[in-house]
N, C-alpha and C. Protein backbone atom coordinates (compact mmCIF):
# COMPACT_ATOMS: atom_id res chain seq x y z
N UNK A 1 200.39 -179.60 72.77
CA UNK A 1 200.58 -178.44 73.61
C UNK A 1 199.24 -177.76 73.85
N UNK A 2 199.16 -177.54 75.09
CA UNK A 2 197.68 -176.58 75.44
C UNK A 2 197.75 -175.38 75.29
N UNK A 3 196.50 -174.54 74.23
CA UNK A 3 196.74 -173.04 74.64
C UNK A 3 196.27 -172.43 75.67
N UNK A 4 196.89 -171.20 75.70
CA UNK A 4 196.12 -170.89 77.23
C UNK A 4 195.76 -169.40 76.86
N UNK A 5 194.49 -169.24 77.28
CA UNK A 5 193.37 -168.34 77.00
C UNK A 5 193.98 -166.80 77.53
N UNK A 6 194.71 -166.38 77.46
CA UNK A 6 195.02 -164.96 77.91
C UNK A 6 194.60 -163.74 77.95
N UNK A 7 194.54 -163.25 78.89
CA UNK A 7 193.54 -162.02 79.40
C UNK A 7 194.62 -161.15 78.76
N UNK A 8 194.30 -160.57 78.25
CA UNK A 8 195.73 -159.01 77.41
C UNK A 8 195.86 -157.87 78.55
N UNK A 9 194.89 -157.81 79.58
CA UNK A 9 195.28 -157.01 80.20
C UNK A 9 196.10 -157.57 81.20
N UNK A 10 196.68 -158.06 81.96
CA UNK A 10 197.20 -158.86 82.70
C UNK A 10 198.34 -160.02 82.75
N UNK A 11 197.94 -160.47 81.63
CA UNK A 11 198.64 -161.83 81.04
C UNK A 11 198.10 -163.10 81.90
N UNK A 12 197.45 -162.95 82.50
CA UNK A 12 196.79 -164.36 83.57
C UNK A 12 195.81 -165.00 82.72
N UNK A 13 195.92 -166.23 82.52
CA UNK A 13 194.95 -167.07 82.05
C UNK A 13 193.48 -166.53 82.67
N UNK A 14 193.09 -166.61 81.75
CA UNK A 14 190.95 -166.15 81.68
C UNK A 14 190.69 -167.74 83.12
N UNK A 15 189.51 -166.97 83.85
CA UNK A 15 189.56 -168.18 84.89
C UNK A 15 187.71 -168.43 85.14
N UNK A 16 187.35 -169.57 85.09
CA UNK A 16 186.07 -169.47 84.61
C UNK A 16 185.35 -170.39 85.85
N UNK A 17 183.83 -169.65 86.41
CA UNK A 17 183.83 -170.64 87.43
C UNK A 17 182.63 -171.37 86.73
N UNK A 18 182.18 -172.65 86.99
CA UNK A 18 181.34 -173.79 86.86
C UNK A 18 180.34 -174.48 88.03
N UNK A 19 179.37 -173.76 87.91
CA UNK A 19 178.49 -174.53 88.78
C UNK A 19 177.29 -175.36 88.65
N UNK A 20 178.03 -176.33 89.00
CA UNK A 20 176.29 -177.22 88.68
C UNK A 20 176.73 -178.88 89.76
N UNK A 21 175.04 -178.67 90.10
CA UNK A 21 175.04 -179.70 91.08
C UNK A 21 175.29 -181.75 90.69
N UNK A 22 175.33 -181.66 89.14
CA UNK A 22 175.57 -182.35 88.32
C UNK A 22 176.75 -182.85 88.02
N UNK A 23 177.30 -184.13 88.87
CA UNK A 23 178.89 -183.87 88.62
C UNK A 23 179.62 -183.65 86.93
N UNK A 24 178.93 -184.78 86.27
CA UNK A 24 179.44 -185.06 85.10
C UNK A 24 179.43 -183.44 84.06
N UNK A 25 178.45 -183.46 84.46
CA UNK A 25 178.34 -181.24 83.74
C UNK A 25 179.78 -181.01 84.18
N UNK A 26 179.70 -181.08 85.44
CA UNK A 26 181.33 -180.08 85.67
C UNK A 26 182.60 -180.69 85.50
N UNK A 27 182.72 -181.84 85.42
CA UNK A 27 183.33 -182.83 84.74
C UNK A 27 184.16 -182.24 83.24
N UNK A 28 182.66 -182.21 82.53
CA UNK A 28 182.77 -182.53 80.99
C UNK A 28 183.22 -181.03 80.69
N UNK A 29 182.81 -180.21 81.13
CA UNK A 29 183.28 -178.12 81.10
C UNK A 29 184.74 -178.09 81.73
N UNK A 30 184.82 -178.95 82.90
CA UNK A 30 186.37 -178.79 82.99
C UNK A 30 187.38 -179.14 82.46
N UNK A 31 186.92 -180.11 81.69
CA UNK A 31 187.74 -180.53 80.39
C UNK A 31 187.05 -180.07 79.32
N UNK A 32 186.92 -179.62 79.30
CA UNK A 32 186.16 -178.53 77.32
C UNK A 32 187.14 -177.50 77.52
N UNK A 33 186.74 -176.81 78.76
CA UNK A 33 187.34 -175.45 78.56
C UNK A 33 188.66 -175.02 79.18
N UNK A 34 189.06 -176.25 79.99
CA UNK A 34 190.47 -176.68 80.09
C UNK A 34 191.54 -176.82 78.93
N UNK A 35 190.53 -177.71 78.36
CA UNK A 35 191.97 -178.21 76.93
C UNK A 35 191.64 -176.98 75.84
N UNK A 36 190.68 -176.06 75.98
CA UNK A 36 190.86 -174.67 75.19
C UNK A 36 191.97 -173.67 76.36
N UNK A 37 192.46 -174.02 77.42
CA UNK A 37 193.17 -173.04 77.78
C UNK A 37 192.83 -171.77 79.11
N UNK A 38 191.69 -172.53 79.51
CA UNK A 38 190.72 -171.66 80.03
C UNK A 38 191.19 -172.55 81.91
N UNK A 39 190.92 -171.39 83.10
CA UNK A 39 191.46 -172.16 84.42
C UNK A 39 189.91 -172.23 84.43
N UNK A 40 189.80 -173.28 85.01
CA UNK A 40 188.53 -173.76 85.21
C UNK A 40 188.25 -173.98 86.88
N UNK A 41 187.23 -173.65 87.25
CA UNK A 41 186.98 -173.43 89.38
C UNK A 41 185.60 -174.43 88.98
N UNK A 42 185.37 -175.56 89.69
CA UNK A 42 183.75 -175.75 89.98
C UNK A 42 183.50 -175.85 91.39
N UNK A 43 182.00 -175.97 91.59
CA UNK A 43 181.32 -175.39 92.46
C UNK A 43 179.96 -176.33 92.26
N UNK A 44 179.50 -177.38 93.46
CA UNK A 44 178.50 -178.16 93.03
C UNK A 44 177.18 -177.40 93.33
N UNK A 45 177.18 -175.84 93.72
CA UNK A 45 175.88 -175.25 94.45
C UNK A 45 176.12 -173.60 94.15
N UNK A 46 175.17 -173.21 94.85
CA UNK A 46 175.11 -171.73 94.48
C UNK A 46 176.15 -171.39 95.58
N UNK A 47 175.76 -171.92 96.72
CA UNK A 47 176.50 -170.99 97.94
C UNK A 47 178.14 -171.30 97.73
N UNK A 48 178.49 -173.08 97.58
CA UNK A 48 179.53 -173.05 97.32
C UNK A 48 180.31 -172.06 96.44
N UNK A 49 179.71 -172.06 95.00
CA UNK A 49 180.19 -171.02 93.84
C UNK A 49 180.35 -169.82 94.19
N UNK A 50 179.07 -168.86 95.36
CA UNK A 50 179.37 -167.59 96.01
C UNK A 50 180.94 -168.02 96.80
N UNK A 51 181.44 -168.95 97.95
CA UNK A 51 182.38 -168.87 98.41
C UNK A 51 183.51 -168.77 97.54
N UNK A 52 183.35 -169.23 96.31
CA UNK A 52 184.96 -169.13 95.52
C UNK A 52 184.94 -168.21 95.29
N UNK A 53 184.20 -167.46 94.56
CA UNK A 53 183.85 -165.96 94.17
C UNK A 53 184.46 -165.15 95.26
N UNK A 54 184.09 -165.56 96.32
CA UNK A 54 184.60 -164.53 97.87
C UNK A 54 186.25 -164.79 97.91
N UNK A 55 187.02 -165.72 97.28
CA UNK A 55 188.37 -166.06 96.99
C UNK A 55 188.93 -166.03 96.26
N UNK A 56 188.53 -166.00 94.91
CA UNK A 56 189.38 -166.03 93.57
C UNK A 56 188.58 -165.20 92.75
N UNK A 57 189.43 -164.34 91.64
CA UNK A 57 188.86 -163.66 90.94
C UNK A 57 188.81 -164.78 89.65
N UNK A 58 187.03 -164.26 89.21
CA UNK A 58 187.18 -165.27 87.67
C UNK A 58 186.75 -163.98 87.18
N UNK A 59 186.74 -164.49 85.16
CA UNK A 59 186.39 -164.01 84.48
C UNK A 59 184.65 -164.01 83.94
N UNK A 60 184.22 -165.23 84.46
CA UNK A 60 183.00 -165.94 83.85
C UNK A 60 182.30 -166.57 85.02
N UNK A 61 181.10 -166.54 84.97
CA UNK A 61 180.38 -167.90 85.77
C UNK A 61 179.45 -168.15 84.81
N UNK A 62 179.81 -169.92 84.95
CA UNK A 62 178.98 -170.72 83.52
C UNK A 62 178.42 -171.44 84.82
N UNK A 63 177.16 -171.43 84.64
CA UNK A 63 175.84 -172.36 85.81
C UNK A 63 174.82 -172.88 85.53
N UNK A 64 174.15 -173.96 85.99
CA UNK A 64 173.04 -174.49 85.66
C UNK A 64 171.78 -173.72 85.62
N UNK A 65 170.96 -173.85 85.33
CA UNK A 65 169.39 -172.63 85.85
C UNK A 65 169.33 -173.45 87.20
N UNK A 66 169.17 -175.01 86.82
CA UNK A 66 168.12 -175.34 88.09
C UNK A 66 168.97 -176.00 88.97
N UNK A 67 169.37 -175.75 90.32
CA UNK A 67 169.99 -175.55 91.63
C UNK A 67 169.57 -176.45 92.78
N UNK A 68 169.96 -176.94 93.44
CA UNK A 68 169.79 -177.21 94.54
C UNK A 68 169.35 -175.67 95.86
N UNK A 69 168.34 -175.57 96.30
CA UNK A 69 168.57 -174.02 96.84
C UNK A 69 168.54 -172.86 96.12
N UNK A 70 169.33 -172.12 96.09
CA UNK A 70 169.44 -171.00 95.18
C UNK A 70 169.14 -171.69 93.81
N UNK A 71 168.88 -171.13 93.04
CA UNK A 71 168.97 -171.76 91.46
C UNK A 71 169.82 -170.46 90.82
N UNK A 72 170.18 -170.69 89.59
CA UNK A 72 171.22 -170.02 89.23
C UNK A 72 170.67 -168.23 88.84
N UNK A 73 169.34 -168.26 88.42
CA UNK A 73 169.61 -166.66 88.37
C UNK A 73 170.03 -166.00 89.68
N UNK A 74 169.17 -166.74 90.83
CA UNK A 74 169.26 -165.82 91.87
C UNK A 74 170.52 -165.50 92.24
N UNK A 75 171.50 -166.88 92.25
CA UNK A 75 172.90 -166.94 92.45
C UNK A 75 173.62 -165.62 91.30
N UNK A 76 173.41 -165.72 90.19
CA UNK A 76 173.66 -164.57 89.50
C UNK A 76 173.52 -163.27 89.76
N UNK A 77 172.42 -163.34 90.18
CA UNK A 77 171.70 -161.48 90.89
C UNK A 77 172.21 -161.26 91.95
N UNK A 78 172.89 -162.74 93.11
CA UNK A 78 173.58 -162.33 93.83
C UNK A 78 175.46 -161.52 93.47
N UNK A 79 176.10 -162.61 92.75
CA UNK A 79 177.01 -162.18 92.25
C UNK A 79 177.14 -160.92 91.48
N UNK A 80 175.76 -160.26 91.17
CA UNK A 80 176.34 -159.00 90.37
C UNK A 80 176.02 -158.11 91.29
N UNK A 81 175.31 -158.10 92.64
CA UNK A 81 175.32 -157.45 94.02
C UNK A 81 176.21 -157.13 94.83
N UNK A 82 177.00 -158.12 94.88
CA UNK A 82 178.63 -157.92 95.33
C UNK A 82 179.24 -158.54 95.05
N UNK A 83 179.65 -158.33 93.64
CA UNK A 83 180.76 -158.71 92.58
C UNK A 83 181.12 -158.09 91.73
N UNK A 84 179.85 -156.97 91.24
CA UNK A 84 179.96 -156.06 89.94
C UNK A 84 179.39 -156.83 88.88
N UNK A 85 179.55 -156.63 87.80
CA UNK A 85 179.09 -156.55 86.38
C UNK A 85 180.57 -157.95 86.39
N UNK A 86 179.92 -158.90 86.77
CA UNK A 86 180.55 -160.75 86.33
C UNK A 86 179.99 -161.31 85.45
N UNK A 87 180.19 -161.06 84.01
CA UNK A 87 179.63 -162.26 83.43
C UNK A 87 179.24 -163.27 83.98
N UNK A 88 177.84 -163.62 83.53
CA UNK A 88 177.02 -165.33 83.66
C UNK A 88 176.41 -165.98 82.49
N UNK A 89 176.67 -167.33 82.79
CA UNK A 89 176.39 -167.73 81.20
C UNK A 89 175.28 -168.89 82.15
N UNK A 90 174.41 -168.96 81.49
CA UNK A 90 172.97 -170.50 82.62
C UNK A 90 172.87 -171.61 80.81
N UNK A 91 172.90 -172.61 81.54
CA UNK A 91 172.67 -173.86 80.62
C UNK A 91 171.42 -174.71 81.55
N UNK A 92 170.67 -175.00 80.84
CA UNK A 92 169.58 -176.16 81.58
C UNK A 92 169.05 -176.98 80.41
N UNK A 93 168.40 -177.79 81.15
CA UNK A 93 167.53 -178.97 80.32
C UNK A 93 166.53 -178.68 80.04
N UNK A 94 165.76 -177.48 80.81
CA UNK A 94 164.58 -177.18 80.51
C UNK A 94 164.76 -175.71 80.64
N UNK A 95 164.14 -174.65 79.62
CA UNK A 95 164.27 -173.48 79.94
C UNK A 95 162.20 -172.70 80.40
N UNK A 96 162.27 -172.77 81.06
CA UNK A 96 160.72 -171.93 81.49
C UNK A 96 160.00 -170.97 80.80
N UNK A 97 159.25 -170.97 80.33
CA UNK A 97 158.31 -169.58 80.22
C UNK A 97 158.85 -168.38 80.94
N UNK A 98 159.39 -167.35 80.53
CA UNK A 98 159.72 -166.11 80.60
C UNK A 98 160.98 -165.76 80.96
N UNK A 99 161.66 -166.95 81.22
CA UNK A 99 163.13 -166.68 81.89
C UNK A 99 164.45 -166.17 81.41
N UNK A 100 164.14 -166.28 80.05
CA UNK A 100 165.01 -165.12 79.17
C UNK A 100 165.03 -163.68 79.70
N UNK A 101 163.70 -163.12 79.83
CA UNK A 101 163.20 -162.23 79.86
C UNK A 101 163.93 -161.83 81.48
N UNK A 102 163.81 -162.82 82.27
CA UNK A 102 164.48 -162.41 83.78
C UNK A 102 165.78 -162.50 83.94
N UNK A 103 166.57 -163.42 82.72
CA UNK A 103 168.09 -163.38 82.94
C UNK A 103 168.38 -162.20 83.04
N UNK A 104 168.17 -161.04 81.78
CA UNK A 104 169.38 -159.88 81.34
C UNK A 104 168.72 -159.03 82.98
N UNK A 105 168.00 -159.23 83.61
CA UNK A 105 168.54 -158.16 84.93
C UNK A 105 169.27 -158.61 85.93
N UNK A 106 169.86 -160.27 85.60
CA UNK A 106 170.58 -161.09 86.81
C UNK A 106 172.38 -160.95 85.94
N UNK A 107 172.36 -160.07 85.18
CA UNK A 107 173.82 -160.23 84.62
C UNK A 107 174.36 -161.64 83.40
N UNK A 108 172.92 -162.12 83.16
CA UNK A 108 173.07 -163.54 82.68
C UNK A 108 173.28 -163.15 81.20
N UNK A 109 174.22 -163.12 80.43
CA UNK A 109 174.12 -162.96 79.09
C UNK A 109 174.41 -163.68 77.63
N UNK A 110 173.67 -165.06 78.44
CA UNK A 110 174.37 -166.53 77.38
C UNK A 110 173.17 -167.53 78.06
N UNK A 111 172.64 -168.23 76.85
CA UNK A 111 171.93 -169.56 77.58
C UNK A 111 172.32 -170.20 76.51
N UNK A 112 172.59 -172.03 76.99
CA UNK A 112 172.54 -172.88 75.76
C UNK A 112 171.71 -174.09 76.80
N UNK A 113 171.12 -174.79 76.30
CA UNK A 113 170.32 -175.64 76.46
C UNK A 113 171.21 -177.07 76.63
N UNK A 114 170.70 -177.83 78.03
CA UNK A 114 171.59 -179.16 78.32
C UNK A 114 170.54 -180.57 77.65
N UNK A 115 171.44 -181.48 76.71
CA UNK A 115 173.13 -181.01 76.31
C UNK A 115 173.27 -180.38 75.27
N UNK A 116 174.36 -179.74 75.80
CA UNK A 116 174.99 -178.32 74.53
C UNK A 116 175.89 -179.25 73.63
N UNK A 117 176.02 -178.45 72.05
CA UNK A 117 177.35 -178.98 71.91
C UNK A 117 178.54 -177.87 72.02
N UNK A 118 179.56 -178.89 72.28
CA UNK A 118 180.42 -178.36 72.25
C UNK A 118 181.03 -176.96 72.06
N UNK A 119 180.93 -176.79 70.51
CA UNK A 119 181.51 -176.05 69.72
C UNK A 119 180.41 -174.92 70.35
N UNK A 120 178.85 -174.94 70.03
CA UNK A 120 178.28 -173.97 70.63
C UNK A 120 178.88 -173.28 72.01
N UNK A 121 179.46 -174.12 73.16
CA UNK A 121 179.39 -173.47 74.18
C UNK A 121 181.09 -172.93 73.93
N UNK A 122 182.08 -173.49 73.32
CA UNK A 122 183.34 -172.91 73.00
C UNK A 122 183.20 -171.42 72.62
N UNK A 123 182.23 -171.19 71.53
CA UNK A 123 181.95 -169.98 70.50
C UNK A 123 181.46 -168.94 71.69
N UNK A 124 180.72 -169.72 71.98
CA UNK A 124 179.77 -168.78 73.41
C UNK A 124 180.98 -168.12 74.56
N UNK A 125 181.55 -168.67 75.07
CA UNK A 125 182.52 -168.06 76.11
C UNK A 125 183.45 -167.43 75.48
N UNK A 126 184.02 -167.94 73.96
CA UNK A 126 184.87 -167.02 73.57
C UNK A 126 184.21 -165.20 73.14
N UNK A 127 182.86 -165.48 72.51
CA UNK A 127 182.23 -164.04 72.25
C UNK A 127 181.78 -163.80 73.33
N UNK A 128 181.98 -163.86 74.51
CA UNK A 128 181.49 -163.03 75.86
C UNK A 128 183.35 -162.47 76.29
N UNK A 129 184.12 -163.09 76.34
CA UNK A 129 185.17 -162.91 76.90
C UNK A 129 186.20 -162.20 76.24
N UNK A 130 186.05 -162.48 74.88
CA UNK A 130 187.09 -161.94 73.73
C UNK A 130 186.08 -160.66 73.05
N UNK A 131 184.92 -160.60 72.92
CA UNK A 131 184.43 -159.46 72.55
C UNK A 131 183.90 -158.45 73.20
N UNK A 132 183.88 -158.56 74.83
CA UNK A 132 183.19 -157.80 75.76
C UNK A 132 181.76 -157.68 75.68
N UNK A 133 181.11 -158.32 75.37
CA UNK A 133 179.62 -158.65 74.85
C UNK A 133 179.27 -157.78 76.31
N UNK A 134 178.22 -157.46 76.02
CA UNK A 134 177.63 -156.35 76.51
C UNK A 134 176.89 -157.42 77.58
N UNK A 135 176.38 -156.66 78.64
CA UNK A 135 175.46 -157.34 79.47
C UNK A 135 173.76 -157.29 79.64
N UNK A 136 173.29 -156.41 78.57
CA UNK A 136 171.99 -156.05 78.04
C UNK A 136 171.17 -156.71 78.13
N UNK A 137 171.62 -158.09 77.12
CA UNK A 137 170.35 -158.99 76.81
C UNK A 137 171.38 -160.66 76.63
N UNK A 138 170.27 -161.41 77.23
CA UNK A 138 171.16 -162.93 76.93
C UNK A 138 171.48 -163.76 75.07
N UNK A 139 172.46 -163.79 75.25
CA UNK A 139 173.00 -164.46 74.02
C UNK A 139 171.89 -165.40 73.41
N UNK A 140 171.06 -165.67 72.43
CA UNK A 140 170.30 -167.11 72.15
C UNK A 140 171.23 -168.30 71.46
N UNK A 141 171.37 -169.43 71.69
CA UNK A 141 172.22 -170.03 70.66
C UNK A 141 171.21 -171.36 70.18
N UNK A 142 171.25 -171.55 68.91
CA UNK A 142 170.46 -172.77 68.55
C UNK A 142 169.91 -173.88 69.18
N UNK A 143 170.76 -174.28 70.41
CA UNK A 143 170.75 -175.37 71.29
C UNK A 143 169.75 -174.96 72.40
N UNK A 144 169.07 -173.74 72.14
CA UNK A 144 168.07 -172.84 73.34
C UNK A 144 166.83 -172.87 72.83
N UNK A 145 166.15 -174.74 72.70
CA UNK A 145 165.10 -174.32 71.87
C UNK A 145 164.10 -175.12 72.76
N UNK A 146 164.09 -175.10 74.15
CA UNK A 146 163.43 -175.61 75.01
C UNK A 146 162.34 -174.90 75.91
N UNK A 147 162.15 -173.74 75.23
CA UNK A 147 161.59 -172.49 75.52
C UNK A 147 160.06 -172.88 75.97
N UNK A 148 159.46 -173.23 77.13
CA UNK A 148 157.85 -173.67 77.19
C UNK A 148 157.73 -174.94 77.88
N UNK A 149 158.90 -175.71 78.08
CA UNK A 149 158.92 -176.65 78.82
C UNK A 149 158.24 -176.96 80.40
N UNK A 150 157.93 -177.89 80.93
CA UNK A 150 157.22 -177.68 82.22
C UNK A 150 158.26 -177.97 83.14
N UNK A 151 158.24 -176.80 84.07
CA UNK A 151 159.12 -177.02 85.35
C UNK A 151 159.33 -177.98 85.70
């Protein structure tokens, strides 16, 4: 039996969008956070991911950093422009020189480093979603140790 992730205010399953230009990424998240219970939306681009956003309400946007076009903070800074205060969670293969530092003003408050495991990125969406984690500063998780890498 599947559980299903429930919002207490509402009773609607928690609905999470996924973007990355990477099929197998969105693949492998739609089944992670599927069989935890979670509705899962992907989105192979920034603009696409803005159009669902313009249609369905989620709880989360989990995105790549690096994009086709937009790359994901900007896509983030867009979404918290006209979307409000949306959780964003960015995963990449490589994380840049200073970009921590530029997430927490794009609403980004979670990085894990590609590939994540699992359990890290489970723990991660549940303490953004189930604890109201603040939008201050981005989450670090062990798997975020790519810090200096070259573009």
């Amino acid at each position: 039996m599947m559980k299903v992730a429930v919002n207490g205010r509402n009773g609607r399953a928690r609905r999470i969008l996924v973007v990355d230009d990477e099929k197998n990424y969105r693949i492998i998240l739609e089944n992670l956070l599927g069989q935890s219970g979670y509705l899962v939306l992907t989105a192979d681009g920034a603009q696409s991911g803005l159009d669902i956003l313009r249609r369905e309400v989620v709880d989360l946007v989990i995105s790549d950093l690096r994009l086709p076009g937009l790359d994901g903070i900007g896509m983030c800074r867009l979404v918290q422009a006209e979307f409000g205060p949306l959780p964003c969670l960015l995963f990449s293969a490589c994380l840049p020189p200073g970009v921590l530092r530029e997430m927490s003003g794009a609403g980004i408050i979670g990085y894990l480093s590609k590939p994540f495991d699992n359990r890290d990125m489970l723990s991660l969406v549940d303490r953004i979603l189930y604890q109201g984690r603040s939008c201050a500063k981005p989450i670090e998780f062990p798997s975020a140790q790519n810090d200096g890498c070259v573009p």
